[in-house]
Protein backbone atom coordinates (compact mmCIF):
# COMPACT_ATOMS: atom_id res chain seq x y z
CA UNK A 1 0.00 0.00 0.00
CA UNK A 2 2.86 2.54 0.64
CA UNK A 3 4.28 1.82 -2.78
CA UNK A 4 1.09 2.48 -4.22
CA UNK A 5 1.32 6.51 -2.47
CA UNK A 6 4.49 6.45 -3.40
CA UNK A 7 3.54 6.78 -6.98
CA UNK A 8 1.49 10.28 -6.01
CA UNK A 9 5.53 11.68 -5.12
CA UNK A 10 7.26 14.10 -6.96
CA UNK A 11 10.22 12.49 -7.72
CA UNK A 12 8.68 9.51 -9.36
CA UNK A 13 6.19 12.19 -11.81
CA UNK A 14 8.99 13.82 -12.86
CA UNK A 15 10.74 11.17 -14.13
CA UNK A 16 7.62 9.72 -15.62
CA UNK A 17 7.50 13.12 -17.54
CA UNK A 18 11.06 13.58 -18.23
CA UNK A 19 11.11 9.73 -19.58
CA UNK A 20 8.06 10.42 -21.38
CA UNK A 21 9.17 14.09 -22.77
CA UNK A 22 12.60 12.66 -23.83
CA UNK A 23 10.80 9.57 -25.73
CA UNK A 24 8.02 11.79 -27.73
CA UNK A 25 11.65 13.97 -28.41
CA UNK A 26 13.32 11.80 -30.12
CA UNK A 27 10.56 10.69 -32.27
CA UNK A 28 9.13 14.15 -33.66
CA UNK A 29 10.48 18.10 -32.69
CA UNK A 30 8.63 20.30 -29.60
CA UNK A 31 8.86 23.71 -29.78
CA UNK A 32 8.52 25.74 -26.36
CA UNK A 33 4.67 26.14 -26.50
CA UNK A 34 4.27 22.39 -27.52
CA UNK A 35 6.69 21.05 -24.58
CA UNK A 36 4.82 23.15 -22.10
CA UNK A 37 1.83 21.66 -23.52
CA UNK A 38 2.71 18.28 -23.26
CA UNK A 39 4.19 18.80 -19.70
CA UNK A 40 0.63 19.74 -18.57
CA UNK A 41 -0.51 17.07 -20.14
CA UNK A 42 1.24 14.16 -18.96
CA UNK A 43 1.42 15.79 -15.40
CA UNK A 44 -2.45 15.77 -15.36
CA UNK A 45 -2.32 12.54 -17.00
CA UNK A 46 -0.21 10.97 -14.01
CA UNK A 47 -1.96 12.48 -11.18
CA UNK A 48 -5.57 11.01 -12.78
CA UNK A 49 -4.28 7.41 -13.19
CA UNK A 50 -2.00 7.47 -9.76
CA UNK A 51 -5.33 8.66 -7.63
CA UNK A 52 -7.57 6.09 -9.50
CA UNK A 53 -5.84 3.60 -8.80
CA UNK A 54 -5.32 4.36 -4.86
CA UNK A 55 -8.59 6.08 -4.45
CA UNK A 56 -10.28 2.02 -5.87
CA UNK A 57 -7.84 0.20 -4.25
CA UNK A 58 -9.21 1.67 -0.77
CA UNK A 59 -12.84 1.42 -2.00
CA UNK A 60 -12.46 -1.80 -2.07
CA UNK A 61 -10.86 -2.58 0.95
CA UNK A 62 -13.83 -0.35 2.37
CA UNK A 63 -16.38 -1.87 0.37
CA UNK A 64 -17.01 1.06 -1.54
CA UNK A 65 -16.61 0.57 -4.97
CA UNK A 66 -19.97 0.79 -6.44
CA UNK A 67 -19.96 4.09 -4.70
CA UNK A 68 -16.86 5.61 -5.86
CA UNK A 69 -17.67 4.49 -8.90
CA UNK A 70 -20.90 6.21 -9.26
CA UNK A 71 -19.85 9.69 -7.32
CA UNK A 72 -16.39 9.59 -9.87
CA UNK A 73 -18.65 9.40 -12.81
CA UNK A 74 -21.33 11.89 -11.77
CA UNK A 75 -18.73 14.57 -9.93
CA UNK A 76 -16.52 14.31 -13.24
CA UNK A 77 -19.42 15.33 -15.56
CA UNK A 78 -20.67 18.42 -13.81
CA UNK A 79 -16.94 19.40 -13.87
CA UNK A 80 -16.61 18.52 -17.85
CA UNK A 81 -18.13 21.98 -18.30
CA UNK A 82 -18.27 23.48 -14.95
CA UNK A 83 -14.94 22.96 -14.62
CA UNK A 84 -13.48 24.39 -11.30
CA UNK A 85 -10.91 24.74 -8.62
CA UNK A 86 -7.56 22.40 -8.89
CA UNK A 87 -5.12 22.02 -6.13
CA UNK A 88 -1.78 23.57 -6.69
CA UNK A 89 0.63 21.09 -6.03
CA UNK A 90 0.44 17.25 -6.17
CA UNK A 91 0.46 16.77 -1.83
CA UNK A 92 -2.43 19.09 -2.01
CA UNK A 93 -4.28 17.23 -4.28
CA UNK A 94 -3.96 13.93 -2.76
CA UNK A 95 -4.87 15.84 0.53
CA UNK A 96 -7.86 16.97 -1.09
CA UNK A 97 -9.15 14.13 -2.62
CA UNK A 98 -9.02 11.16 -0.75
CA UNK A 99 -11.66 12.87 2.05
CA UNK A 100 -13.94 14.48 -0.99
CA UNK A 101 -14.02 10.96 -2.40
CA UNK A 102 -13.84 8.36 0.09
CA UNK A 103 -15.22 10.57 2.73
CA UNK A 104 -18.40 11.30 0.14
CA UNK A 105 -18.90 7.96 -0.53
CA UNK A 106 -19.95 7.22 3.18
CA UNK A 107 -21.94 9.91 3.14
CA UNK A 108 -23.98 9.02 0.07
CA UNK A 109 -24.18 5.38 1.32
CA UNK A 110 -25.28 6.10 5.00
CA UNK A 111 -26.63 9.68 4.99
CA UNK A 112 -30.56 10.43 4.51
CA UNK A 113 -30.51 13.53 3.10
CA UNK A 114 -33.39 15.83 4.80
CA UNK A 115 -36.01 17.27 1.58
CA UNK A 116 -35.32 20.53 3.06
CA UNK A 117 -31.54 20.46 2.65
CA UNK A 118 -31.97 19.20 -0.66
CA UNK A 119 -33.68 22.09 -1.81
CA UNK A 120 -31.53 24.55 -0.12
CA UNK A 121 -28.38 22.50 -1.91
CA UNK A 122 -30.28 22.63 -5.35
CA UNK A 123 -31.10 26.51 -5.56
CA UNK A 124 -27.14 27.49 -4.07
CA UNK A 125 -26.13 24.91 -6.79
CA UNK A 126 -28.16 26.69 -9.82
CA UNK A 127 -26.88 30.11 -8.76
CA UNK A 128 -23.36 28.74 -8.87
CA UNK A 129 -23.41 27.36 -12.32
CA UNK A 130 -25.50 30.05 -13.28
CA UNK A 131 -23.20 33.27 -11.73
CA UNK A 132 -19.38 31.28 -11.88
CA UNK A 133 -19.31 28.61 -14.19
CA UNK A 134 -17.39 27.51 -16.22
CA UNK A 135 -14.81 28.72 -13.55
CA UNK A 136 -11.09 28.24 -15.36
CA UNK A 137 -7.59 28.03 -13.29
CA UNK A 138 -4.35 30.21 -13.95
CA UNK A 139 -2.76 27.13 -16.27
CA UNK A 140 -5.91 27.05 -18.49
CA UNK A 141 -7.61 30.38 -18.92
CA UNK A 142 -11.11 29.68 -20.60
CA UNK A 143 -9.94 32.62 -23.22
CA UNK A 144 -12.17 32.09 -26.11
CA UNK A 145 -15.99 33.32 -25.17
CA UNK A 146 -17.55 31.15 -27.62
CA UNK A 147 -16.62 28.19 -25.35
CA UNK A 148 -17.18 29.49 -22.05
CA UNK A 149 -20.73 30.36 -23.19
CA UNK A 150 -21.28 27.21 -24.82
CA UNK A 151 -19.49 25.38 -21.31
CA UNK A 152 -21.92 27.67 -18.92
CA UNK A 153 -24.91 26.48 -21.40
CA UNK A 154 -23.87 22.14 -21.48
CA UNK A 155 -23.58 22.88 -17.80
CA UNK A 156 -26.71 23.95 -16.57
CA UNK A 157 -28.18 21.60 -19.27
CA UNK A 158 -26.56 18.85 -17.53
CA UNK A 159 -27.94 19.94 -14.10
CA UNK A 160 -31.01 19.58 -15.45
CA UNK A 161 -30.69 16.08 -16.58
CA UNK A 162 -29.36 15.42 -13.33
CA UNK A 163 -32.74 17.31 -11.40
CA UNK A 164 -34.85 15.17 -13.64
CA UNK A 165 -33.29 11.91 -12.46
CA UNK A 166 -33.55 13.30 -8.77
CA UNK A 167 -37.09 13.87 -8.88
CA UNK A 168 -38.08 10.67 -10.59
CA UNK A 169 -35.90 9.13 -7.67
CA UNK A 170 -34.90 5.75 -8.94
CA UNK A 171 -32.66 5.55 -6.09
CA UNK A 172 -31.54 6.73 -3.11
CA UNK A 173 -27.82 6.24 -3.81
CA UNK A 174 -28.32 7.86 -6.98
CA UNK A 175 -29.67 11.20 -5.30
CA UNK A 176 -27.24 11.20 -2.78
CA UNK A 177 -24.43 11.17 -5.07
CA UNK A 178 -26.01 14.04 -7.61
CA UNK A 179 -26.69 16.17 -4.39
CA UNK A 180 -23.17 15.62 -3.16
CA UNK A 181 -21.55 15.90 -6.09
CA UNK A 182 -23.48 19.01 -7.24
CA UNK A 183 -22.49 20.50 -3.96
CA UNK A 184 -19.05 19.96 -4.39
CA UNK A 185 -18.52 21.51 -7.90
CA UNK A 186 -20.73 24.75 -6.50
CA UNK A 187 -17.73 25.05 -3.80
CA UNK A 188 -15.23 24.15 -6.28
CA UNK A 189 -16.56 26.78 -8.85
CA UNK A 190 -17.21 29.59 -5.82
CA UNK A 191 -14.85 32.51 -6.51
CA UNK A 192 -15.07 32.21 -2.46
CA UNK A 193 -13.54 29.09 -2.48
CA UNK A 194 -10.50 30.85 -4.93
CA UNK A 195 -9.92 33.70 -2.82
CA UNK A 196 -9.53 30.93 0.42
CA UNK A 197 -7.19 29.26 -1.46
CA UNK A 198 -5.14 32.06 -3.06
CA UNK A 199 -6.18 31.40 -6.60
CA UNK A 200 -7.17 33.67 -9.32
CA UNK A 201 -10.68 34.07 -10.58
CA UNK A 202 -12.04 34.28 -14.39
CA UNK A 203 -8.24 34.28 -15.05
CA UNK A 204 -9.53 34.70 -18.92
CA UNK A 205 -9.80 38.53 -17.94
CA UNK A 206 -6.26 38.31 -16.72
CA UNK A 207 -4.77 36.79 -20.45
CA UNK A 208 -7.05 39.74 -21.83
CA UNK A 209 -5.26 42.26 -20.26
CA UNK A 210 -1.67 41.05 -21.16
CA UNK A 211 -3.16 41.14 -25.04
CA UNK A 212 -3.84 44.97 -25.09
């Protein structure tokens, strides 16, 4: 199990992304923009296959897999356009997610969510997507309008999908996991939550300004 965290260390991403920066090198030429790029890209590509496989390895041993399973898919679509906050280094992140996960998945397995909280956690979550999303970070700056109307639009559509399978209630593991997961991404995309955290907000405006 301590091998397995191990992989979440600096040390062994960066020479995942040095090894795998050197290979794509010597088979095709990076400029600058395109190694940057890339570097992103692999990073984020690391962390998301190093937590998976941790974060299910412990739902199992918890016997919460069908759980994680269903909060990973559900929390990962309202951020597909939402989009939102990301930790700023790899300790944070691990930090972050293991309670958000594992911690939500005994909630929406043992929690009975009151009809009044529900409500309350529905209306702060359609003002959120409606006022802040889709809320970018400082590494990718949402700079194009067309797509951060078109995001805020998929996004609320998708909340709606979502409301519709609440109310029709086909189960109660189900709701629990679109209310906790739609009160998650309403923190995450909370210009609130960005000021807490030291992190810019609608850092599109900021690329803006170093264009004039």
């Amino acid at each position: 199990m301590i091998s397995l965290f191990l992989l979440g260390s600096g040390s062994v991403k960066k020479r995942f992304i040095e090894k795998s920066i050197q290979l794509i090198k010597s088979k095709r030429k990076l400029s600058t923009i395109e190694e940057k790029k890339m570097r992103y890209g692999l990073e984020a590509f690391y962390n998301f296959i190093t937590k998976t496989i941790v974060l299910f390895i412990l739902a199992l041993l918890f016997n919460l897999f069908l759980e994680l399973l269903l909060l990973s898919f559900v929390y990962s679509t309202m951020r597909l356009y939402g989009f939102g906050l990301h930790a700023k280094t790899s300790l944070q992140c691990w930090i972050t997610t293991l309670p958000v996960y594992l911690g939500g998945c005994l909630l929406i397995k043992y929690l009975v969510i009151p009809n009044s909280v529900a409500v309350i956690i529905w209306i702060f979550g359609f003002l959120s997507f409606l006022l802040f999303a889709p809320a970018d970070t400082p590494a990718r700056p949402l700079i194009h309008k067309e797509k951060r109307v078109r995001a805020k639009v998929l996004s609320i559509f998708l909340l709606l999908v979502y409301l519709v399978l609440y109310i029709y209630d086909f189960h109660v593991l189900l709701n629990n996991t679109i209310i906790y997961a739609l009160l998650m991404e309403s923190i995450s995309i909370n210009p609130l939550t960005y000021k807490i955290t030291g992190t810019t907000f609608n850092n599109y405006k900021n690329f803006q300004k170093t264009m004039v």
